[in-house]
C-alpha atoms as a PDB file:
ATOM      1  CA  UNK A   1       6.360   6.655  21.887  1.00  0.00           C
ATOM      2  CA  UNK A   2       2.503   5.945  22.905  1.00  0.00           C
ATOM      3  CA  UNK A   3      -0.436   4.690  21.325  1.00  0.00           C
ATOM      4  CA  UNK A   4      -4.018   5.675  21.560  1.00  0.00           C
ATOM      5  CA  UNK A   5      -7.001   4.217  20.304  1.00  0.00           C
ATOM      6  CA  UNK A   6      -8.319   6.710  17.401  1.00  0.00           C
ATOM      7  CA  UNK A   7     -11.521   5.987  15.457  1.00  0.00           C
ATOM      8  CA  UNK A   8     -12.018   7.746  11.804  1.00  0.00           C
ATOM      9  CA  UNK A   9     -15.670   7.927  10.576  1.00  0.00           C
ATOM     10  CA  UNK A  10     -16.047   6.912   6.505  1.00  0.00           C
ATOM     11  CA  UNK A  11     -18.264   8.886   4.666  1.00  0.00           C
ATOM     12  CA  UNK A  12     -21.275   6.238   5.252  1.00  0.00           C
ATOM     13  CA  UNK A  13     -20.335   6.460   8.887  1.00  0.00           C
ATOM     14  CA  UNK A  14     -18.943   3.145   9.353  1.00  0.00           C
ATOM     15  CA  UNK A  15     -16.490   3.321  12.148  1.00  0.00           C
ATOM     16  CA  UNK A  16     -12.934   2.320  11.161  1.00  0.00           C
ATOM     17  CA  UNK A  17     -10.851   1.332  14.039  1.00  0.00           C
ATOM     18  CA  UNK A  18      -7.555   2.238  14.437  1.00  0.00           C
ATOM     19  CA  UNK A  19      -4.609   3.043  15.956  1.00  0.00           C
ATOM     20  CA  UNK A  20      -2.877   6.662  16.341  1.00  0.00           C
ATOM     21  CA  UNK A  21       1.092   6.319  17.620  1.00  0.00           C
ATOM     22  CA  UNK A  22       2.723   9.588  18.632  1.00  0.00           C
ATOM     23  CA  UNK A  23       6.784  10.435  19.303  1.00  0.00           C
ATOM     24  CA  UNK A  24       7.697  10.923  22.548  1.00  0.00           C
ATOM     25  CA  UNK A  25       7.428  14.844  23.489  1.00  0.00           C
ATOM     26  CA  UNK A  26       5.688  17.775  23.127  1.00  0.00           C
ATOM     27  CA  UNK A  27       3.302  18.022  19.855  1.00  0.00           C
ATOM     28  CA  UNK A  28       1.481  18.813  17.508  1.00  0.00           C
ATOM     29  CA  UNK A  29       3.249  16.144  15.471  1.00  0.00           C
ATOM     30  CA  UNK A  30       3.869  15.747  12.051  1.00  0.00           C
ATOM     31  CA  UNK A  31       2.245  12.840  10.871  1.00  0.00           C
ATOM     32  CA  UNK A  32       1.907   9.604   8.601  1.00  0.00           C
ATOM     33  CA  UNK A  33      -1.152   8.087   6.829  1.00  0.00           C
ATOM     34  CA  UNK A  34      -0.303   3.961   6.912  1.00  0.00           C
ATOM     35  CA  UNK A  35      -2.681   2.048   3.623  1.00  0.00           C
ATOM     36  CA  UNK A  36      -1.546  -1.649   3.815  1.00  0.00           C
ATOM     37  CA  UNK A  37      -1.620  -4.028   0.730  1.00  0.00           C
ATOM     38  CA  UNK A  38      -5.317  -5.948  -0.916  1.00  0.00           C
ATOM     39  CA  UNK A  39      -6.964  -8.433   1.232  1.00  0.00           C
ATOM     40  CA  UNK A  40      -9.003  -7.892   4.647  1.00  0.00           C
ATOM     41  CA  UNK A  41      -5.681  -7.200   6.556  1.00  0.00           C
ATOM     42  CA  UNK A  42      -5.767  -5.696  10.116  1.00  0.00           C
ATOM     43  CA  UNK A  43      -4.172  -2.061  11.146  1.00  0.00           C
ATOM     44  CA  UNK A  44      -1.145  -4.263  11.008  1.00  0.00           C
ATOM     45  CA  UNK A  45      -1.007  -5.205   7.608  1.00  0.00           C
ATOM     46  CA  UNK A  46      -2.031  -8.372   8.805  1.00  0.00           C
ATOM     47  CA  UNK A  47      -4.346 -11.769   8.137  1.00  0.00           C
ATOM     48  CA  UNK A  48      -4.578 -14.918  10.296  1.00  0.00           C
ATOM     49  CA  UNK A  49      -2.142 -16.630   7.826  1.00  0.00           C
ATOM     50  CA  UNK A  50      -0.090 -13.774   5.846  1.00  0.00           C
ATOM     51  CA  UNK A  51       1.590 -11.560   8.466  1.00  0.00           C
ATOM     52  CA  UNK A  52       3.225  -8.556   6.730  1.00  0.00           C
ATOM     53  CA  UNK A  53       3.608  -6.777  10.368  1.00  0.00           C
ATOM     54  CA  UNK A  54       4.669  -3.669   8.312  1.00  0.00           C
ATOM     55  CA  UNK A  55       2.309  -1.362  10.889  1.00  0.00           C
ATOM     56  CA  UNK A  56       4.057  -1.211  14.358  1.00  0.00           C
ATOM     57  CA  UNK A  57       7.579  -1.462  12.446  1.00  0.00           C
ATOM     58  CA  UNK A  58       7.045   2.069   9.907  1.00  0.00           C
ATOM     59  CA  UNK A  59       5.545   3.346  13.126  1.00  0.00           C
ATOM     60  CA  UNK A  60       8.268   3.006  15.833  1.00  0.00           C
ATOM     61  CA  UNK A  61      10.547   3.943  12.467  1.00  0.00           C
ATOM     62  CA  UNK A  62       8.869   7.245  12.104  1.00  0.00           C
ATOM     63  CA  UNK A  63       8.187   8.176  15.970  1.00  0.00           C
ATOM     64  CA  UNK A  64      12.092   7.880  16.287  1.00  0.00           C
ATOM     65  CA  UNK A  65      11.781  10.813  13.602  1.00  0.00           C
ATOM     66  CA  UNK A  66       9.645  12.594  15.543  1.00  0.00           C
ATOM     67  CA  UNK A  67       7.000  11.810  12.923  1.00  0.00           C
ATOM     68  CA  UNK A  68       3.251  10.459  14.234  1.00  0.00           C
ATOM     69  CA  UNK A  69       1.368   7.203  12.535  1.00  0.00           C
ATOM     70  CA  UNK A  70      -2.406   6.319  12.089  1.00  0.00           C
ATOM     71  CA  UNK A  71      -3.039   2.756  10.475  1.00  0.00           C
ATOM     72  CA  UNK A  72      -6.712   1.108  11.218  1.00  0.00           C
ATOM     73  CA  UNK A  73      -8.694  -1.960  10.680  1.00  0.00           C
ATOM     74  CA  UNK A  74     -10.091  -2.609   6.964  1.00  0.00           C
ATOM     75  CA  UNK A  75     -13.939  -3.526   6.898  1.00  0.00           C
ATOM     76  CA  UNK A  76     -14.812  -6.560   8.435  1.00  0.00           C
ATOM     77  CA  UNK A  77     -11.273  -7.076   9.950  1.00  0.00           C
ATOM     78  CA  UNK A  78     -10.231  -6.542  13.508  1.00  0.00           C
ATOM     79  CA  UNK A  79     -12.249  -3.840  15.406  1.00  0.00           C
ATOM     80  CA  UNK A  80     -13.977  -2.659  12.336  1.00  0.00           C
ATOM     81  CA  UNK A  81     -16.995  -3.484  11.265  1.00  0.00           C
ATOM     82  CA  UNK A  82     -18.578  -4.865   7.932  1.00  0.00           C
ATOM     83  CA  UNK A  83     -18.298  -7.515   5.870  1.00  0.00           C
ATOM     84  CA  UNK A  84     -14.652  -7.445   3.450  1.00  0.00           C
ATOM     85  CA  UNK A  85     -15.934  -9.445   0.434  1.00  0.00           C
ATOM     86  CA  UNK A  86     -18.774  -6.370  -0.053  1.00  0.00           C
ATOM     87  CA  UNK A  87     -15.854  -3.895  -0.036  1.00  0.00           C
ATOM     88  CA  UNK A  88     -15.092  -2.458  -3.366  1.00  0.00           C
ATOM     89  CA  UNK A  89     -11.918  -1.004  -4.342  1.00  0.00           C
ATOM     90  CA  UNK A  90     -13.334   2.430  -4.311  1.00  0.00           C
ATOM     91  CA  UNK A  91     -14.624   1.751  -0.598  1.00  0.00           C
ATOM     92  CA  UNK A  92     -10.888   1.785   0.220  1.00  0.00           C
ATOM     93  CA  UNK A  93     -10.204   4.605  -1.335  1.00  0.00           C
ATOM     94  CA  UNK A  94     -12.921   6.522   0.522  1.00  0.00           C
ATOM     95  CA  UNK A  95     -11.879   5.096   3.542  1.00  0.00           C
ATOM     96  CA  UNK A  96      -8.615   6.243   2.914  1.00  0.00           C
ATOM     97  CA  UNK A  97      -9.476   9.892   2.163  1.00  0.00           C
ATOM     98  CA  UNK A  98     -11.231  10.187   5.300  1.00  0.00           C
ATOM     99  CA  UNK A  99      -8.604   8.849   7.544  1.00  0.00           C
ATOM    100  CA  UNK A 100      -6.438  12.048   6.156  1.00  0.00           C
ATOM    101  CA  UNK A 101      -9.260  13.978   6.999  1.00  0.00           C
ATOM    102  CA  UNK A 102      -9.349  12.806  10.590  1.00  0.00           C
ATOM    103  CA  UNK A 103      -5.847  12.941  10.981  1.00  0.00           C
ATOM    104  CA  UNK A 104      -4.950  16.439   9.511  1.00  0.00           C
ATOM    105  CA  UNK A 105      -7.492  17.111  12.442  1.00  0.00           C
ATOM    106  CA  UNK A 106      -6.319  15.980  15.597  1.00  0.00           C
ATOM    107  CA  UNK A 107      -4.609  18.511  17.939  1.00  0.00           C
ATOM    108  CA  UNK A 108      -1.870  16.125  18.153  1.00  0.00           C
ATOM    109  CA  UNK A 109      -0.818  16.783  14.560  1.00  0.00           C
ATOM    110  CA  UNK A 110       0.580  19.781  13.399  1.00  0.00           C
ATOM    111  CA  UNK A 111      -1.425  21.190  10.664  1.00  0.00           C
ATOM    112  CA  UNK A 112      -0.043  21.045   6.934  1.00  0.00           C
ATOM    113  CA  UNK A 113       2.032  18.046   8.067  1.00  0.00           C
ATOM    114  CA  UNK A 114       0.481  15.091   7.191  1.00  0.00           C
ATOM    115  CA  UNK A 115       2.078  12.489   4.550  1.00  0.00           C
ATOM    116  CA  UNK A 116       0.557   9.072   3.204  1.00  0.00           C
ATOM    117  CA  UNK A 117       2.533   5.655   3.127  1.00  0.00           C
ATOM    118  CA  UNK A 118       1.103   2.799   0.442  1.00  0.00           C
ATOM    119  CA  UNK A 119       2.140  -0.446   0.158  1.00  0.00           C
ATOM    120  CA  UNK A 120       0.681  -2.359  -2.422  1.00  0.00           C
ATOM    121  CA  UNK A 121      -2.566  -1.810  -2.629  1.00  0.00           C
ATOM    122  CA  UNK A 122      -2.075   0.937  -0.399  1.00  0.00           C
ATOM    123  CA  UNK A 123       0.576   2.905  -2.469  1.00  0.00           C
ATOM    124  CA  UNK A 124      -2.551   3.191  -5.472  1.00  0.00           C
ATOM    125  CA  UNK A 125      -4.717   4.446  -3.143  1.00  0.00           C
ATOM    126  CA  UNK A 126      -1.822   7.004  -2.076  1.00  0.00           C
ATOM    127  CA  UNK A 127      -1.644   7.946  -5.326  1.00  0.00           C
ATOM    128  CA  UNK A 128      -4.903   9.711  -5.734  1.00  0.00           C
ATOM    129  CA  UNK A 129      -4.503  10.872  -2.412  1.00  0.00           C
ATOM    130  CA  UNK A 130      -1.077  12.619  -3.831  1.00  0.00           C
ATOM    131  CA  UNK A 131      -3.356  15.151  -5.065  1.00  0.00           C
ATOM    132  CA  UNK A 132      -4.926  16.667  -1.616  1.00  0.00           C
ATOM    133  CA  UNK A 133      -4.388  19.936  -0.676  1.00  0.00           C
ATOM    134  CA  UNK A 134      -3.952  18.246   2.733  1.00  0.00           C
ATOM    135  CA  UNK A 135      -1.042  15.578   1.966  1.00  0.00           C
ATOM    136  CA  UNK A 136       2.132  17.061   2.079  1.00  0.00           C
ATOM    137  CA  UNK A 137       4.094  13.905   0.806  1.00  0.00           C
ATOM    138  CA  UNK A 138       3.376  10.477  -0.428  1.00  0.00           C
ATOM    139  CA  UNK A 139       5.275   7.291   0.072  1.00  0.00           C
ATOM    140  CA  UNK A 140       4.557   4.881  -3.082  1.00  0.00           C
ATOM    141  CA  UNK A 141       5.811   0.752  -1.780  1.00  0.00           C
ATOM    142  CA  UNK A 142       5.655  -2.050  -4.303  1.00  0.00           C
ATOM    143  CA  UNK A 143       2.873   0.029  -6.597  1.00  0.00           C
ATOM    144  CA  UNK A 144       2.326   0.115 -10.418  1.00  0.00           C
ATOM    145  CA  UNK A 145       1.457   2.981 -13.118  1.00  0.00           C
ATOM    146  CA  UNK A 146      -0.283   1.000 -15.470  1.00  0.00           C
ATOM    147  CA  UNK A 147      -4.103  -0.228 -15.693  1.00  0.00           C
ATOM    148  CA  UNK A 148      -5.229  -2.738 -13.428  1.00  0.00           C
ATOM    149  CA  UNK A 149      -5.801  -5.443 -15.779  1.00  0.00           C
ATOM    150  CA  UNK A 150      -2.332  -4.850 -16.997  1.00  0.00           C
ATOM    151  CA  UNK A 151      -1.176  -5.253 -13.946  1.00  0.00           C
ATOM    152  CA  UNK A 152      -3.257  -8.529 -13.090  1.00  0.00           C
ATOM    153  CA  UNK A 153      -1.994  -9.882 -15.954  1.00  0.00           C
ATOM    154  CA  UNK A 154       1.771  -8.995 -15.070  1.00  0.00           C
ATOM    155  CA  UNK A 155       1.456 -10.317 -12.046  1.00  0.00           C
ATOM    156  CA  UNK A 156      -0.196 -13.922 -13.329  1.00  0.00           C
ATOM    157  CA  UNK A 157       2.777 -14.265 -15.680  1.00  0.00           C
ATOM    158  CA  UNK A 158       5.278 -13.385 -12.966  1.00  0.00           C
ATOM    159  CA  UNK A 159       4.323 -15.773 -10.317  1.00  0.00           C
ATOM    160  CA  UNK A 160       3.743 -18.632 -13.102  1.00  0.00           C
ATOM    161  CA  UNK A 161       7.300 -18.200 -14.354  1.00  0.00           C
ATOM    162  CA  UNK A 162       8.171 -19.446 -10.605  1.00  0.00           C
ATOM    163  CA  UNK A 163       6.132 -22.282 -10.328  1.00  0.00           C
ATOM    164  CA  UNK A 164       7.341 -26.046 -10.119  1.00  0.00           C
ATOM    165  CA  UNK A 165       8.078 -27.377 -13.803  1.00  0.00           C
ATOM    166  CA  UNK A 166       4.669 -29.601 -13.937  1.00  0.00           C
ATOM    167  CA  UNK A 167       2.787 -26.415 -13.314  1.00  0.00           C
ATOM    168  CA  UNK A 168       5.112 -24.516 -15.851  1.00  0.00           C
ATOM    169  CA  UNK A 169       3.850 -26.812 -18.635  1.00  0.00           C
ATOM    170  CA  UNK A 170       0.240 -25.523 -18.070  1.00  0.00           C
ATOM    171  CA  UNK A 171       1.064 -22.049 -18.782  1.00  0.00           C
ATOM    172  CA  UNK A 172       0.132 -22.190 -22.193  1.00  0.00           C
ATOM    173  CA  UNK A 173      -3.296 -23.569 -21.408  1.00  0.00           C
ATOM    174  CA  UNK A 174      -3.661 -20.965 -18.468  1.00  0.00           C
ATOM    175  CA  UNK A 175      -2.941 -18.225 -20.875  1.00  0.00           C
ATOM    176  CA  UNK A 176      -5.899 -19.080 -22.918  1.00  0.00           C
ATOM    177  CA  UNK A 177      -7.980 -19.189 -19.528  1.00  0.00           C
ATOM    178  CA  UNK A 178      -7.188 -15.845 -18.806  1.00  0.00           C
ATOM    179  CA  UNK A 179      -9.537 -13.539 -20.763  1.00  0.00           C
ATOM    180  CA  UNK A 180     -12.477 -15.705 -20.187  1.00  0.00           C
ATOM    181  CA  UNK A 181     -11.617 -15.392 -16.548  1.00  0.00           C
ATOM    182  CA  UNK A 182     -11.684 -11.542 -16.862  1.00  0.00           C
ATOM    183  CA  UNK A 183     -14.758 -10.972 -18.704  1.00  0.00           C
ATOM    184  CA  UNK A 184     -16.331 -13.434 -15.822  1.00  0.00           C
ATOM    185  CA  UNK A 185     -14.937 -10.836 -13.275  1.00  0.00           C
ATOM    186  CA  UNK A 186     -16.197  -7.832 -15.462  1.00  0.00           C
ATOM    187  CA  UNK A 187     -19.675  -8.948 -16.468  1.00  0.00           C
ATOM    188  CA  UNK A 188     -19.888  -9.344 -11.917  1.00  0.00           C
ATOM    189  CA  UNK A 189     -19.438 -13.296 -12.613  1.00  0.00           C
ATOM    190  CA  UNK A 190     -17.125 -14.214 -10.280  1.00  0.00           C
ATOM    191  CA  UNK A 191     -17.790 -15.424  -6.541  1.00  0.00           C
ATOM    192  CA  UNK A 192     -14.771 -14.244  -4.328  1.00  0.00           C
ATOM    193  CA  UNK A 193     -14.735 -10.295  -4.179  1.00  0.00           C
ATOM    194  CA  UNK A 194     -15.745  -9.474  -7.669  1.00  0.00           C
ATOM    195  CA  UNK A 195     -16.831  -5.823  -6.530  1.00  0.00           C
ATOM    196  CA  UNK A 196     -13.293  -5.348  -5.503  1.00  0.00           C
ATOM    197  CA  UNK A 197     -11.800  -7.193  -8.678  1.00  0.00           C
ATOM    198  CA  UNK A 198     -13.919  -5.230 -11.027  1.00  0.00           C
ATOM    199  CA  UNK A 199     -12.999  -2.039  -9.448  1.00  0.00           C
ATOM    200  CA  UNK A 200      -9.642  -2.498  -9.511  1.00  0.00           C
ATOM    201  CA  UNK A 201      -9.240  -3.983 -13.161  1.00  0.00           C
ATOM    202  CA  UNK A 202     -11.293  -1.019 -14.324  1.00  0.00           C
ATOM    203  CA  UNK A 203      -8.683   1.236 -12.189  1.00  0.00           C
ATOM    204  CA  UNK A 204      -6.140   3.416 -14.081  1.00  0.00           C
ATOM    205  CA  UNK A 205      -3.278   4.200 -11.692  1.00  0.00           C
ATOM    206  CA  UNK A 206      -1.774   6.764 -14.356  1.00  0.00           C
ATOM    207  CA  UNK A 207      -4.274   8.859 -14.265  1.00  0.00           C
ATOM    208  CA  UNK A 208      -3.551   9.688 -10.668  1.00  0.00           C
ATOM    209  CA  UNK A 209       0.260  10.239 -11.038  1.00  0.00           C
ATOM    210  CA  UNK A 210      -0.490  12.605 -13.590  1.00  0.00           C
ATOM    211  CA  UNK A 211      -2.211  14.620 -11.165  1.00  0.00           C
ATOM    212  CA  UNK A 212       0.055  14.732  -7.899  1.00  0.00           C
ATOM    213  CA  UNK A 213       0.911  17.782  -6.822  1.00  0.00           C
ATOM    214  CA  UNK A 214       2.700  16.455  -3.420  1.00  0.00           C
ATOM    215  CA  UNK A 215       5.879  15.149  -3.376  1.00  0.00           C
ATOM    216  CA  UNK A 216       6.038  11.460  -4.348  1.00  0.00           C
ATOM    217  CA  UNK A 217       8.707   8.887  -3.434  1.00  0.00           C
ATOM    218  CA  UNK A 218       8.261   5.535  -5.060  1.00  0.00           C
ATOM    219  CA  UNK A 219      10.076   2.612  -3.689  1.00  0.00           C
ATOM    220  CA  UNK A 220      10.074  -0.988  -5.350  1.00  0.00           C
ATOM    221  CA  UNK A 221      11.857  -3.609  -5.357  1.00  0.00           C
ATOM    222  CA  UNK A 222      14.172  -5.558  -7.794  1.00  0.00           C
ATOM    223  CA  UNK A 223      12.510  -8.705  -6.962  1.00  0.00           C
ATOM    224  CA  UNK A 224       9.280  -7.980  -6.597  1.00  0.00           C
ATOM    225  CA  UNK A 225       7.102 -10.691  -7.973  1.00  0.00           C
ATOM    226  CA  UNK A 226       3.844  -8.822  -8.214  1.00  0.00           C
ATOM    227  CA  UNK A 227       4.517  -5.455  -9.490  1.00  0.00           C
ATOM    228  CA  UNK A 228       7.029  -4.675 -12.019  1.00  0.00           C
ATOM    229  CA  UNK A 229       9.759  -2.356 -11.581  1.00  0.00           C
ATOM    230  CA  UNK A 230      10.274  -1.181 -14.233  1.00  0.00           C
ATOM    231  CA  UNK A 231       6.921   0.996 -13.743  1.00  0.00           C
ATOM    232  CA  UNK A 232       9.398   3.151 -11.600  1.00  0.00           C
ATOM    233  CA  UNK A 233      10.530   4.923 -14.732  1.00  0.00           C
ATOM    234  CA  UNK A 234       6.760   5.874 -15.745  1.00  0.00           C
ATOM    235  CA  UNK A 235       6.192   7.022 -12.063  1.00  0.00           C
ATOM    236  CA  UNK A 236       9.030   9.611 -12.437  1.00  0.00           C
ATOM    237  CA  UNK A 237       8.326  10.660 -15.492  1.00  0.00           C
ATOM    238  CA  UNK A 238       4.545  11.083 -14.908  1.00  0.00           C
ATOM    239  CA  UNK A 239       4.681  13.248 -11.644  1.00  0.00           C
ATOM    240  CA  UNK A 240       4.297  16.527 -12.157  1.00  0.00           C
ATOM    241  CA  UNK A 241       7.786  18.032 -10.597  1.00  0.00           C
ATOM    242  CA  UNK A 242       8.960  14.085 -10.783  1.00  0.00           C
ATOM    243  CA  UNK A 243       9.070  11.770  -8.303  1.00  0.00           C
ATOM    244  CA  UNK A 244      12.139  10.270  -6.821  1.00  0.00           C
ATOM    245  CA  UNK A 245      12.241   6.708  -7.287  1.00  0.00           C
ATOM    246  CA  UNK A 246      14.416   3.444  -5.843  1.00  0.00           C
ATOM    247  CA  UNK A 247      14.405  -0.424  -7.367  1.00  0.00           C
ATOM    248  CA  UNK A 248      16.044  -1.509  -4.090  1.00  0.00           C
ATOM    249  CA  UNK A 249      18.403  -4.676  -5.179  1.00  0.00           C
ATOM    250  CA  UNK A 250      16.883  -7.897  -3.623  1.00  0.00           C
ATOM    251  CA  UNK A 251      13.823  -6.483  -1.703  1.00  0.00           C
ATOM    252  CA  UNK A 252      10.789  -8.161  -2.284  1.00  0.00           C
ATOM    253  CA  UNK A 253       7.357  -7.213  -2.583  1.00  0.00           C
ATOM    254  CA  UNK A 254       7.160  -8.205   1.408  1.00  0.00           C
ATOM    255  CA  UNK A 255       9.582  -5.634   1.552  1.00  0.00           C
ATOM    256  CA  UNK A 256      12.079  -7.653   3.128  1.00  0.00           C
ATOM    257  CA  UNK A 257      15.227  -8.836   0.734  1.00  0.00           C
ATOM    258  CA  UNK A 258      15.586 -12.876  -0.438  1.00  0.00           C
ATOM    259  CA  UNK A 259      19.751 -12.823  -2.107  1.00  0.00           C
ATOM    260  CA  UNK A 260      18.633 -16.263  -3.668  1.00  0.00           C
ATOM    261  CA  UNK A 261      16.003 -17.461  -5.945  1.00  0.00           C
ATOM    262  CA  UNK A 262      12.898 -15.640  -5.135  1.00  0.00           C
ATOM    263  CA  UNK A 263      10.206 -17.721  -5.473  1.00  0.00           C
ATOM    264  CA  UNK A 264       6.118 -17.463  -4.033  1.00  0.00           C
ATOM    265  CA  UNK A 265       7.711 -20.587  -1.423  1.00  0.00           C
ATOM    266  CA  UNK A 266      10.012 -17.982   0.034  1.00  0.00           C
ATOM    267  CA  UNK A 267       7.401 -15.527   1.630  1.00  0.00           C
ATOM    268  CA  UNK A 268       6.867 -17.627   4.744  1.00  0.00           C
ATOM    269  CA  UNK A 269      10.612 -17.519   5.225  1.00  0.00           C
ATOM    270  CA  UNK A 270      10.865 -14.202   4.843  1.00  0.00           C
ATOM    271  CA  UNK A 271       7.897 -13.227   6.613  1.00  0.00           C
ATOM    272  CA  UNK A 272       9.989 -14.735   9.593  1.00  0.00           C
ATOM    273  CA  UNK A 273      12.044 -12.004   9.273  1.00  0.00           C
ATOM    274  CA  UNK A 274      11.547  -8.131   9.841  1.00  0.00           C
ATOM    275  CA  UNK A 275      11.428  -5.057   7.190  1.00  0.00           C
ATOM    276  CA  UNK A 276      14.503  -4.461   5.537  1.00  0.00           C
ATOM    277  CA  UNK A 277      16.256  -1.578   7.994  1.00  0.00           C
ATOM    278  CA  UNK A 278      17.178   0.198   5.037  1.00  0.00           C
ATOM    279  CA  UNK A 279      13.765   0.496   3.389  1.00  0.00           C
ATOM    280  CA  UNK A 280      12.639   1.673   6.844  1.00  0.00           C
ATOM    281  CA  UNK A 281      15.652   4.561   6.740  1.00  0.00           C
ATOM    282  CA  UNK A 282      15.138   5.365   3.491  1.00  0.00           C
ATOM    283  CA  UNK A 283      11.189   6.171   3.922  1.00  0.00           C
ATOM    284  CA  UNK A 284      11.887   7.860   7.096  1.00  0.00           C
ATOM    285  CA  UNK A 285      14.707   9.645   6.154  1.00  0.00           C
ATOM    286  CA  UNK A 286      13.093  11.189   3.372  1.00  0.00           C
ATOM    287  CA  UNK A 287       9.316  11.810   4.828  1.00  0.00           C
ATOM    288  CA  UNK A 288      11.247  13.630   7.898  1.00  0.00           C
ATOM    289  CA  UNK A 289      13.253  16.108   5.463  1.00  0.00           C
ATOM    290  CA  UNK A 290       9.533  16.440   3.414  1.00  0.00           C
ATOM    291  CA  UNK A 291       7.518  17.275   6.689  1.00  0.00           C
ATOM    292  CA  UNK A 292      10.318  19.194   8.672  1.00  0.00           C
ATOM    293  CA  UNK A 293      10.273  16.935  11.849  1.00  0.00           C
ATOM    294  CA  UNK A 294      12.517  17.988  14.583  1.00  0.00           C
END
């Protein structure tokens, strides 16, 4: 396994820095299409203070199968330039369908062979991408087929129903906050990354199930506090030829697994820990049988 320093060029010619890790042996390789989670996260899946560290551990997964890896710097983050709070959702999109671009064409990679992985954020942006005539396969972590205000608001009631008692008793009052809080975001009233939050609210991740023609594998799990699993059941039934889905018992939406009370408290435990093996297995199991790796 090696890695080289590979650049991809978004369609305003902003220079997205990244790293390429090939297999050991003779090429082209199949390859993999890494999108991390929401947030100004590194080619990691990193931040200074949430450390994911999903990157290097799908990639020396996958280059055990044989199977090549791109992942690169968000905007603003790392190597990359720009500034992350003007970053809209649809920015990462773009950015995303121009790394498959400049992957499918390396001589490295064998043409007709490249898959996407998503995690969280990642896996809606996958989605869409699900409908390339140059994707061969998509990997769907911890996403959601529902509308992103749905999914906001999901999420809110999730992580409040895990919360300390005292801040249990404001739930009722925080309920009532919500739609003024939304229409703030909407009408472009809200300071921290409202491009971005406005984007993504507006965002229908239905739409592009619907329209996959790729393979899709969707993987979440039963104790995911920020998606809901149950959207696993919509996923199969809205992909075309159906899409083969998992709610993995215990995993988390860190995708590592917590057999106790899962609370918002337990991430920087379990970020202490590495990807669940059998997640890892599973996704490379199934992307090596989808793009025929030796």
């Amino acid at each position: 396994m090696s890695d080289i320093d590979m650049t991809v060029t978004a369609t305003d010619g902003t220079p997205l820095a990244g790293t390429l890790t090939l297999p050991a042996g003779a090429g082209p390789h199949p390859a993999v299409l890494l999108l991390h989670g929401s947030g100004p996260l590194d080619r990691d899946g990193n931040t200074r203070k949430l450390r994911v560290d999903l990157g290097p551990q799908l990639a020396a997964a996958l280059a055990a199968r044989g199977i090549a890896t791109l992942r690169y710097d968000r905007r603003g983050v790392g190597a990359t330039p720009g500034d992350p709070r003007a970053t809209g959702f649809t920015d990462n999109r773009e950015d995303a369908a121009a790394a498959v671009r400049a992957l499918s064409a390396r001589p490295e990679i064998r043409p007709g062979a490249v898959a996407v992985v998503g995690h969280s954020e990642g896996s809606l942006h996958a989605m869409a991408l699900a409908a390339r005539d140059d994707v061969r396969a998509v990997v769907l972590l911890a996403g959601y087929a529902r509308a992103g205000e749905e999914a906001m608001r999901w999420q809110a009631r999730s992580l409040l129903g895990t919360m300390p008692a005292p801040v249990r008793l404001l739930r009722r009052p925080l309920r009532a906050a919500g739609p003024r809080v939304l229409a703030r975001i909407k009408r472009g009233g809200f300071p921290l990354d409202s491009r971005w939050l406005r984007e993504n609210l507006a965002h229908d991740s239905r739409d592009d199930l619907a329209a996959a023609t790729a393979p899709v594998l969707a993987v979440t799990g039963a104790k995911d506090l920020q998606v809901d699993p149950a959207d696993l059941d919509v996923m199969r039934r809205l992909v075309p030829d159906g899409a083969e889905v998992h709610c993995v018992p215990d995993l988390t939406h860190l995708l590592r697994r917590d057999t106790g009370r899962h609370t918002l408290r337990s991430y920087p435990r379990l970020l202490r820990e590495p990807v669940d093996a059998d997640l890892l297995s599973l996704v490379t199991t199934w992307l090596a049988h989808r793009l025929d790796a030796a």
